[in-house]
Protein backbone atom coordinates (compact mmCIF):
# COMPACT_ATOMS: atom_id res chain seq x y z
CA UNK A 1 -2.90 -7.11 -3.42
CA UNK A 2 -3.06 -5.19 -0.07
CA UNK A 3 0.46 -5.05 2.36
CA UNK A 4 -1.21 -2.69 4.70
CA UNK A 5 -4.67 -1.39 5.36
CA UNK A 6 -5.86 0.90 8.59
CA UNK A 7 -8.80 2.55 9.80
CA UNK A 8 -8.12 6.33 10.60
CA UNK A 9 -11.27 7.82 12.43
CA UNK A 10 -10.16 11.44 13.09
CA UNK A 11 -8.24 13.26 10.63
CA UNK A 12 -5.96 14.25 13.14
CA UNK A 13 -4.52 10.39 13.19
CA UNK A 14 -4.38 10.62 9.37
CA UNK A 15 -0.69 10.56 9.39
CA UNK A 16 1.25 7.80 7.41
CA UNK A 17 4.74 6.76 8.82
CA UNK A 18 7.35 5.91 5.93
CA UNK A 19 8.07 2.46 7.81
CA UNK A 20 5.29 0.48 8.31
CA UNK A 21 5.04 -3.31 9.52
CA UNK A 22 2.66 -4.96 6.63
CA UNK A 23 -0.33 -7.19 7.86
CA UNK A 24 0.09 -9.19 4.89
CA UNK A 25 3.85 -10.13 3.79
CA UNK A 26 4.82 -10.14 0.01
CA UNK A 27 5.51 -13.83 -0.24
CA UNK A 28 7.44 -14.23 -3.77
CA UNK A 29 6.34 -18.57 -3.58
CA UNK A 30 6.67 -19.21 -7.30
CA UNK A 31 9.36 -16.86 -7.97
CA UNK A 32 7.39 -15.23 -10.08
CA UNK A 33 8.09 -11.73 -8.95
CA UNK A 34 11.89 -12.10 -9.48
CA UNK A 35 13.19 -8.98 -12.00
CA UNK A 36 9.38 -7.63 -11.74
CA UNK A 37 8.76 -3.81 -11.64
CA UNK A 38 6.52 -3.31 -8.78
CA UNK A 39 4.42 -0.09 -8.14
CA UNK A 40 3.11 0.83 -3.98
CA UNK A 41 -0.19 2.80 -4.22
CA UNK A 42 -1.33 3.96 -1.23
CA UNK A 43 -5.08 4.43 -2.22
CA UNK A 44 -7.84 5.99 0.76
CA UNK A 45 -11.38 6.03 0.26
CA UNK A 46 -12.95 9.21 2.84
CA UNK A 47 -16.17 8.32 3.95
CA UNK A 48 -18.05 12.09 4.67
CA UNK A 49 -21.31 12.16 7.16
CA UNK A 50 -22.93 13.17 4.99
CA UNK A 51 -22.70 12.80 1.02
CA UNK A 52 -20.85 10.85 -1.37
CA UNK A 53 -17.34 8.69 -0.76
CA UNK A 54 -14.22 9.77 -2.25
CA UNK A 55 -11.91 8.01 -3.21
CA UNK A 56 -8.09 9.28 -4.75
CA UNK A 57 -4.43 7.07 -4.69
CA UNK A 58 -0.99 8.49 -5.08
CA UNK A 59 1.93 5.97 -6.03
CA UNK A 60 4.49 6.11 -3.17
CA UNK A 61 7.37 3.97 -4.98
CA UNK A 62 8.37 2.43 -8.21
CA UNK A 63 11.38 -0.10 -7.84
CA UNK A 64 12.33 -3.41 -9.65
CA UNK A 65 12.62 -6.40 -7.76
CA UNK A 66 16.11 -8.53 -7.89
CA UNK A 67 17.14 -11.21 -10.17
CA UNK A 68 17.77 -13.74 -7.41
CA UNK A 69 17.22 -13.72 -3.81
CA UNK A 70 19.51 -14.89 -1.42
């Protein structure tokens, strides 16, 4: 499931603000998330001129959702 996903051309931009507006919300329609532990990976894939892609993810938050929302 992705909440966010950006392009960064120059490494320069390749900064990652702690509050970021998703693209796609986290819609909970079955309530099937309720009292789940949920895990944000923020995984990046770097794509060289020349040579092979790497890939490498660091979890960024671990946190269980509530019981009931309100």
């Amino acid at each position: 499931l992705s909440l966010w996903d950006h392009i960064i051309q120059e490494k320069d931009h390749a900064k990652v603000q702690t509050r970021v507006t998703t693209k796609y919300p986290l819609i909970d329609q079955g309530s099937n998330l309720r009292s789940k532990r949920i895990q944000l990976v923020l995984h990046w894939y770097i794509m060289p001129k020349v040579g092979r892609m790497i890939e490498d993810k660091k979890v960024m938050s671990d946190f269980s959702l509530p019981e009931s929302y309100t």
